[in-house]
PDB file of N, CA and C in Angstrom:
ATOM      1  N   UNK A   1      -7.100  -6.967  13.246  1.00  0.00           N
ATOM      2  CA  UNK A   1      -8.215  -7.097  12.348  1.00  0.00           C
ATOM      3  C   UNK A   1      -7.729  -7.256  10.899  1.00  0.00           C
ATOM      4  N   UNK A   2      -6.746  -6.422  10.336  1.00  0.00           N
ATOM      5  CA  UNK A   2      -6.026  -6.740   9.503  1.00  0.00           C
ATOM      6  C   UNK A   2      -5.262  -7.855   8.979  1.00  0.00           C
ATOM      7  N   UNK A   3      -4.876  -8.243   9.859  1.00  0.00           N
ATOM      8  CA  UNK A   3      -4.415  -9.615   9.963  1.00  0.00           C
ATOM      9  C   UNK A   3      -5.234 -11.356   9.590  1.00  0.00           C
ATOM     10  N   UNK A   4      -6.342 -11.166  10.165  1.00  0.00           N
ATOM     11  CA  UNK A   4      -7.377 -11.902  10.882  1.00  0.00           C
ATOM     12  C   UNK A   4      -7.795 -11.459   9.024  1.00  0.00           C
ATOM     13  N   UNK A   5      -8.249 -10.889   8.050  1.00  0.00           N
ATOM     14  CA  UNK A   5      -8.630 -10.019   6.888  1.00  0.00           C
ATOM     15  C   UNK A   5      -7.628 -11.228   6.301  1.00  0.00           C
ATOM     16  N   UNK A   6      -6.149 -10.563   6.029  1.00  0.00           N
ATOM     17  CA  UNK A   6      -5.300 -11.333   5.098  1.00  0.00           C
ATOM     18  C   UNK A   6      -5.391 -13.046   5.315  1.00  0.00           C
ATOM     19  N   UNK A   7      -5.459 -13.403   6.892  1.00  0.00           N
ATOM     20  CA  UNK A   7      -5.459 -14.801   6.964  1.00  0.00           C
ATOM     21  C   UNK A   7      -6.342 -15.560   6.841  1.00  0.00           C
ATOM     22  N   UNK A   8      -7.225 -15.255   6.886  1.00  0.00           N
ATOM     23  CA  UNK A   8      -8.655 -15.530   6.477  1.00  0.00           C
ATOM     24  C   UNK A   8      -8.307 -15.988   4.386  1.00  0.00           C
ATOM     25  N   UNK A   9      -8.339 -15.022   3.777  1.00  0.00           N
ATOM     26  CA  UNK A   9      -7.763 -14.937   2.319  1.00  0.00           C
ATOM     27  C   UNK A   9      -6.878 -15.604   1.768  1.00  0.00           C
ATOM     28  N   UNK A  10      -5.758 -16.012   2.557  1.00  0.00           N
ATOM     29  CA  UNK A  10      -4.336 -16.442   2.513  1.00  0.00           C
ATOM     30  C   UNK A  10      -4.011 -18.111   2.279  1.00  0.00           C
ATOM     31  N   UNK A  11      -3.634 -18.116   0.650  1.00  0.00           N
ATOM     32  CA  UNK A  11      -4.145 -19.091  -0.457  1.00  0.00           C
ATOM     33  C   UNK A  11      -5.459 -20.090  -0.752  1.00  0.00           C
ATOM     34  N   UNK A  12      -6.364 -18.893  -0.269  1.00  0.00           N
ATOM     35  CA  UNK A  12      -8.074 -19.013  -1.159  1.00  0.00           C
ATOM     36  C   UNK A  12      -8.608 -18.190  -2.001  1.00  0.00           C
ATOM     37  N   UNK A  13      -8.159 -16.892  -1.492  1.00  0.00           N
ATOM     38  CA  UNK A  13      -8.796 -15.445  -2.965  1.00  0.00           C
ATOM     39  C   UNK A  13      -7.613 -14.672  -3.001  1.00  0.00           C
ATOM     40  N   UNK A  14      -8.025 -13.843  -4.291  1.00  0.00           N
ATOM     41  CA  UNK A  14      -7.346 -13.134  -4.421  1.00  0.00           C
ATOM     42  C   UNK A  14      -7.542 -11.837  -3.770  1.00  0.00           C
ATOM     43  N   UNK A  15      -6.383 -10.959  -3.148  1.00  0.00           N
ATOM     44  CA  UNK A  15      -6.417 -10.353  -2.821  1.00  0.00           C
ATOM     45  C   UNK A  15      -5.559  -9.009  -3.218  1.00  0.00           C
ATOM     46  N   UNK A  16      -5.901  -7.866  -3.498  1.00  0.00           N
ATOM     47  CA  UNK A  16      -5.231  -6.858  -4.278  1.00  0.00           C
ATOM     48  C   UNK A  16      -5.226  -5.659  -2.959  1.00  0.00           C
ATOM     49  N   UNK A  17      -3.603  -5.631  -2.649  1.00  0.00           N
ATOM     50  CA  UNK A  17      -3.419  -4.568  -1.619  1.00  0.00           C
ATOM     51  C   UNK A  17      -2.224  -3.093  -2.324  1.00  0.00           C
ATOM     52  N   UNK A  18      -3.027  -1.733  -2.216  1.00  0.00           N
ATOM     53  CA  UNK A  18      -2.180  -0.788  -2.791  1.00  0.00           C
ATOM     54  C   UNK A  18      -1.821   0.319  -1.331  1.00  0.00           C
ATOM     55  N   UNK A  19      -0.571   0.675  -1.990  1.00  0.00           N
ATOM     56  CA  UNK A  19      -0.242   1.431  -0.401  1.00  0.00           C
ATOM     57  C   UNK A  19       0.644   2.568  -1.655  1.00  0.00           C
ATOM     58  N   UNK A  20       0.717   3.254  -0.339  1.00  0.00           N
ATOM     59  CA  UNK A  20       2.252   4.194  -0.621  1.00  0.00           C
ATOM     60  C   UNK A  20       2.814   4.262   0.010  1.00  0.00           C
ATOM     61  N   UNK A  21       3.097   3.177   0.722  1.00  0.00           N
ATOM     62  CA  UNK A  21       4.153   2.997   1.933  1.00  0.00           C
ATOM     63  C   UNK A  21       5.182   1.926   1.580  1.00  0.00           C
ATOM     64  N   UNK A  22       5.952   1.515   1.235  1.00  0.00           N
ATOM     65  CA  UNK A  22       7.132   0.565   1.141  1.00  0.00           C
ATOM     66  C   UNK A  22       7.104  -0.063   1.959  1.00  0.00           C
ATOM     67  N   UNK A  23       7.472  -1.683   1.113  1.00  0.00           N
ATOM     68  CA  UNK A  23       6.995  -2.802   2.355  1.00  0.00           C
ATOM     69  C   UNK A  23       8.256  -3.195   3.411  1.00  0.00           C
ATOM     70  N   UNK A  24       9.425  -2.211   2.820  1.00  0.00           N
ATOM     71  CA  UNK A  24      10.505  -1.708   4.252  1.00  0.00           C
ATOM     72  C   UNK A  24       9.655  -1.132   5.545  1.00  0.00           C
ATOM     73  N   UNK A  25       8.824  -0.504   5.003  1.00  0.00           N
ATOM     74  CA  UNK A  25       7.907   0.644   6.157  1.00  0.00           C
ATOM     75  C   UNK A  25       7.426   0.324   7.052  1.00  0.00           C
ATOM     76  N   UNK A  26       6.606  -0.792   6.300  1.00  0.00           N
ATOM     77  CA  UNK A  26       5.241  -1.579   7.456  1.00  0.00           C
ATOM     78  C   UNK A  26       5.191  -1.578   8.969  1.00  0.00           C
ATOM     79  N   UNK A  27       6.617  -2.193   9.157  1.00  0.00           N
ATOM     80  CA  UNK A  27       6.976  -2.393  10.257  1.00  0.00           C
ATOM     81  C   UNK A  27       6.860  -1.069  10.963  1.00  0.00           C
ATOM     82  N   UNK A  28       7.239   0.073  10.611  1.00  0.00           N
ATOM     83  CA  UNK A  28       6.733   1.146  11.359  1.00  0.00           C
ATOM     84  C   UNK A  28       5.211   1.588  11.200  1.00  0.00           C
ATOM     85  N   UNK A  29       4.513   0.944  10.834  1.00  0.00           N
ATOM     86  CA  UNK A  29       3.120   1.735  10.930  1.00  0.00           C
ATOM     87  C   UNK A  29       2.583   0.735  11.913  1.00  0.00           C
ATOM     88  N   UNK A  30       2.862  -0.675  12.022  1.00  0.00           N
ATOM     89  CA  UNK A  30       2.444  -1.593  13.150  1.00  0.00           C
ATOM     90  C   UNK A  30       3.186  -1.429  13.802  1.00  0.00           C
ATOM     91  N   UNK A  31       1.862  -1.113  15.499  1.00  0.00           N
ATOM     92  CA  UNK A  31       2.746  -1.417  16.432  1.00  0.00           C
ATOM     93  C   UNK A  31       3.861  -2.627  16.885  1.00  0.00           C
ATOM     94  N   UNK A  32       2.939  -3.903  16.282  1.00  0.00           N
ATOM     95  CA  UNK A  32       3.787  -5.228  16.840  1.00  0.00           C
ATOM     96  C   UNK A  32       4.832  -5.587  15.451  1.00  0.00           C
ATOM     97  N   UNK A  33       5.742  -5.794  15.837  1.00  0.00           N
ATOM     98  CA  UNK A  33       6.285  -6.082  14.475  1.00  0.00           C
ATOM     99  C   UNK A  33       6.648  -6.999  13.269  1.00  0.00           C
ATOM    100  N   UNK A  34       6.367  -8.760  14.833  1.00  0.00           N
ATOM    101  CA  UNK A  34       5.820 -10.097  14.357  1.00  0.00           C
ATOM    102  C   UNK A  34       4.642  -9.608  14.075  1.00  0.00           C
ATOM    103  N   UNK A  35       3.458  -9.145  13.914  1.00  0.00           N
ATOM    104  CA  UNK A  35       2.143  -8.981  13.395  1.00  0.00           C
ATOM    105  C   UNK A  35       2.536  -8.323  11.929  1.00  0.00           C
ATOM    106  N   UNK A  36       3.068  -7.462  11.829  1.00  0.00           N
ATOM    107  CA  UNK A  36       3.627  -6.381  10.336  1.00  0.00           C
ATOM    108  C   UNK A  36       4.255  -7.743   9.297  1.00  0.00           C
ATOM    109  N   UNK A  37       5.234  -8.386  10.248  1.00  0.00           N
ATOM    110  CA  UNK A  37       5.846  -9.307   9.894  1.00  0.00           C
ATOM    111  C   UNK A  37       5.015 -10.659   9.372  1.00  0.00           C
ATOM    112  N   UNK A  38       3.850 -11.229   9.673  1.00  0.00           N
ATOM    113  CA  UNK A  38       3.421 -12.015   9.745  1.00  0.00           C
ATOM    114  C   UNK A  38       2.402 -11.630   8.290  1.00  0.00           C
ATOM    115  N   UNK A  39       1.623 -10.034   8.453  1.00  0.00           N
ATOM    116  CA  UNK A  39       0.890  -9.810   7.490  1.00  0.00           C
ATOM    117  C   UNK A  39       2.032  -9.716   5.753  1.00  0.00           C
ATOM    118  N   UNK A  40       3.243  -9.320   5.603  1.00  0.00           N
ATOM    119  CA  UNK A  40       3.503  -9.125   4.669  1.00  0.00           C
ATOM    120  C   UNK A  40       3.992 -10.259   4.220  1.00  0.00           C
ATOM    121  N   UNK A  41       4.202 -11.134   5.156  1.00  0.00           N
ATOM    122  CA  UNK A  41       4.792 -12.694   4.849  1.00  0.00           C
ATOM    123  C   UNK A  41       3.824 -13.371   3.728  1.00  0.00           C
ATOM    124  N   UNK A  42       2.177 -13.347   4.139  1.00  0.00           N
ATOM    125  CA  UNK A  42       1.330 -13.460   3.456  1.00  0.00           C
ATOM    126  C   UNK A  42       1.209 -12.839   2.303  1.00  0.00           C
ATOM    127  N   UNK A  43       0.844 -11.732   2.881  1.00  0.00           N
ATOM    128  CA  UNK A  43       0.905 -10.476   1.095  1.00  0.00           C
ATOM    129  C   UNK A  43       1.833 -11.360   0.073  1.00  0.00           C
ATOM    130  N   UNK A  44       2.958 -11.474   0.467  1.00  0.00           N
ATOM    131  CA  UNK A  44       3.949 -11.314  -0.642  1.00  0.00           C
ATOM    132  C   UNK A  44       4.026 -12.583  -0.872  1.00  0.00           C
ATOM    133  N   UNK A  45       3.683 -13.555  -0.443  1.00  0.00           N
ATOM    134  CA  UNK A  45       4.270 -15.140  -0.957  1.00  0.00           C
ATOM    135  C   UNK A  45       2.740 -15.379  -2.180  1.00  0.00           C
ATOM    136  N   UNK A  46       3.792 -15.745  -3.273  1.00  0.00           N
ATOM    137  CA  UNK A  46       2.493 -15.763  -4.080  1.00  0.00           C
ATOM    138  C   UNK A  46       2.525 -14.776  -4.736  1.00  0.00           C
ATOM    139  N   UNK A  47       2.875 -13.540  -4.763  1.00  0.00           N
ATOM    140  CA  UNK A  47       2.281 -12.118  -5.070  1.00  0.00           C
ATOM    141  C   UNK A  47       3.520 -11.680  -6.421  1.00  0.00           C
ATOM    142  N   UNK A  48       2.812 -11.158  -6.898  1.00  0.00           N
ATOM    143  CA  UNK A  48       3.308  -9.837  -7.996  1.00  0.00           C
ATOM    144  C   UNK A  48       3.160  -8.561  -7.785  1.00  0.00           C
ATOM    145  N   UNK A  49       4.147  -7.603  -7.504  1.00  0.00           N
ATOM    146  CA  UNK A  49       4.577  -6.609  -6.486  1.00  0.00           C
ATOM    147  C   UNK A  49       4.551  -5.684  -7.741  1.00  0.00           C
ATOM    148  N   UNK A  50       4.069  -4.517  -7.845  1.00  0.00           N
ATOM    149  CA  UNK A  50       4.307  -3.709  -8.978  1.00  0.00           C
ATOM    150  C   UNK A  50       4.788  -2.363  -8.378  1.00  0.00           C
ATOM    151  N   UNK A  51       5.954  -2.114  -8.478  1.00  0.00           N
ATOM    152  CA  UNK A  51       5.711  -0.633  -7.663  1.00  0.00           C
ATOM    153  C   UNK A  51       5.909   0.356  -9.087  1.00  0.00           C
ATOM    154  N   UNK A  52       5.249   1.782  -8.661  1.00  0.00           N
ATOM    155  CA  UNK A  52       4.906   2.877  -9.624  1.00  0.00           C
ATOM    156  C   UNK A  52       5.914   3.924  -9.216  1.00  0.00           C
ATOM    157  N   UNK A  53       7.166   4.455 -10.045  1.00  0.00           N
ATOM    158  CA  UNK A  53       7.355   5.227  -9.555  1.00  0.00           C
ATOM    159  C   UNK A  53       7.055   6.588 -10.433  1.00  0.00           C
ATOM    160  N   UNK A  54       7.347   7.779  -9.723  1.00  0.00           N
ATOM    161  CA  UNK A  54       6.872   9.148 -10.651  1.00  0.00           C
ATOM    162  C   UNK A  54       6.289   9.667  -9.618  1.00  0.00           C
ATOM    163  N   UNK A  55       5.928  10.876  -9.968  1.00  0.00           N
ATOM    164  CA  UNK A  55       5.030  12.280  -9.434  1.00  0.00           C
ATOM    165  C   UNK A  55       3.941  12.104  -9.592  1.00  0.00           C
ATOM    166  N   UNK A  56       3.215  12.192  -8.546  1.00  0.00           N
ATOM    167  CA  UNK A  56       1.354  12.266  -8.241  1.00  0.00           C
ATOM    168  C   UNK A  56       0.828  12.853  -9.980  1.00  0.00           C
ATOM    169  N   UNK A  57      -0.241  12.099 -10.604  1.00  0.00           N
ATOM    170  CA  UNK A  57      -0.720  13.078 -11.366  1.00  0.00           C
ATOM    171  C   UNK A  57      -1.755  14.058 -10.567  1.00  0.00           C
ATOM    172  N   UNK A  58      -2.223  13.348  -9.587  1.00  0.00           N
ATOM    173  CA  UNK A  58      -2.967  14.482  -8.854  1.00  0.00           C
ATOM    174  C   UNK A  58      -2.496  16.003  -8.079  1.00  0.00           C
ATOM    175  N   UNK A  59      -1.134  15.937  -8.098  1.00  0.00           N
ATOM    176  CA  UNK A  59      -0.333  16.763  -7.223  1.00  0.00           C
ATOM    177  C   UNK A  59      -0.655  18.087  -8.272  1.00  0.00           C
ATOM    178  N   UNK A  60       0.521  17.340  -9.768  1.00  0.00           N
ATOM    179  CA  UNK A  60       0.053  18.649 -10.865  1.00  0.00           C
ATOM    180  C   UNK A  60      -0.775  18.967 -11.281  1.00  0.00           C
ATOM    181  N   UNK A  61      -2.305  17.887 -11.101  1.00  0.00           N
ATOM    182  CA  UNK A  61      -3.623  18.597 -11.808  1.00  0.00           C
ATOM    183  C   UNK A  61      -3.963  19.705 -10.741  1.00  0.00           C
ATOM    184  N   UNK A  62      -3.772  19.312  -9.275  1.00  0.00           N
ATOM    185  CA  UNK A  62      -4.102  20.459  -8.218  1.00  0.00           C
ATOM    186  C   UNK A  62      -3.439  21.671  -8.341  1.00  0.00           C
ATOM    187  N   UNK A  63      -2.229  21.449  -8.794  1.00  0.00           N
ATOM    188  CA  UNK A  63      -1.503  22.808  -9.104  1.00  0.00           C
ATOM    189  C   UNK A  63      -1.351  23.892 -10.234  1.00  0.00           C
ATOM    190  N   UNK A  64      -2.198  22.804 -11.197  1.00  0.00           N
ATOM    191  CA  UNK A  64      -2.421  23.350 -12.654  1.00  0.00           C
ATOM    192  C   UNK A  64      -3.737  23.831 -12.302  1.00  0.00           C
ATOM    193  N   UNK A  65      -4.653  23.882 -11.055  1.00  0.00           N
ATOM    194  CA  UNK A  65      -6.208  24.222 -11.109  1.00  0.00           C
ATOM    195  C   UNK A  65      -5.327  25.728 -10.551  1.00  0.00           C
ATOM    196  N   UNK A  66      -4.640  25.763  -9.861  1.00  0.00           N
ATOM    197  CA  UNK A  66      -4.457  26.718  -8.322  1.00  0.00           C
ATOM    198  C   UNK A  66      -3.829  28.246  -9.660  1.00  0.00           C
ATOM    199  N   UNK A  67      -3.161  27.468 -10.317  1.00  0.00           N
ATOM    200  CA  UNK A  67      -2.855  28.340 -11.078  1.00  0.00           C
ATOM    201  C   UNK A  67      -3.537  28.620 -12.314  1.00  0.00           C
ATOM    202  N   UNK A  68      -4.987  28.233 -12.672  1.00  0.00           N
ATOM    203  CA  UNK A  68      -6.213  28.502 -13.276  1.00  0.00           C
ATOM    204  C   UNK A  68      -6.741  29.749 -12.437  1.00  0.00           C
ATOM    205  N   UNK A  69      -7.092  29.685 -11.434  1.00  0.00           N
ATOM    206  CA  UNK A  69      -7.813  30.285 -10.199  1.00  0.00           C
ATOM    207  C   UNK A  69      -7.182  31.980 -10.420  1.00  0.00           C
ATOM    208  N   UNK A  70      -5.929  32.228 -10.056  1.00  0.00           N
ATOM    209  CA  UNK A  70      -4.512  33.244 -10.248  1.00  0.00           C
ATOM    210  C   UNK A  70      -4.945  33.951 -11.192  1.00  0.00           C
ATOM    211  N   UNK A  71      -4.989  33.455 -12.414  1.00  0.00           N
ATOM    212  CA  UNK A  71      -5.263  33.933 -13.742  1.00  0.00           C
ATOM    213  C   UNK A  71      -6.403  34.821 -13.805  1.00  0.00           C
TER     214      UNK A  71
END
C-alpha cells in the first residue's frame, strides 16, 4: 500500500516523508526487500535528504516536567 502511495506520486507531487529510521534500516522494517528497495529508490531520486541530528527536545521537556512533579 505504501508503495502503490509513493508510485502513484513518483515524478508528479511532491512528496515529504519524515522517519527516524535510517534509510540503511528500511530494509529491515519491510518484509520484502525489492519492495523497501523499490520504495526508497523513489523517495530518494529527486530528493533532498535532511537528516537532524541531536537529542529529542521532547525527551528533556518530559524530564524537566517529571522533575517539576518531585519538587
Amino acid at each position: 500500500m505504501f508503495f502503490q502511495l509513493i508510485d502513484r506520486r513518483y515524478e508528479k507531487k511532491s512528496t515529504i516523508v519524515t522517519s527516524n529510521i535510517s534509510l540503511s534500516d528500511w530494509t529491515d522494517i519491510f518484509t520484502d526487500n525489492m519492495l523497501a528497495s523499490a520504495i526508497l529508490d523513489r523517495l530518494v531520486h529527486h530528493s533532498s535528504i535532511v537528516n537532524i541530528l541531536g537529542s529529542s527536545y521532547r525527551t528533556a521537556e518530559a524530564l524537566s516536567k517529571v522533575g517539576q512533579k518531585e519538587d
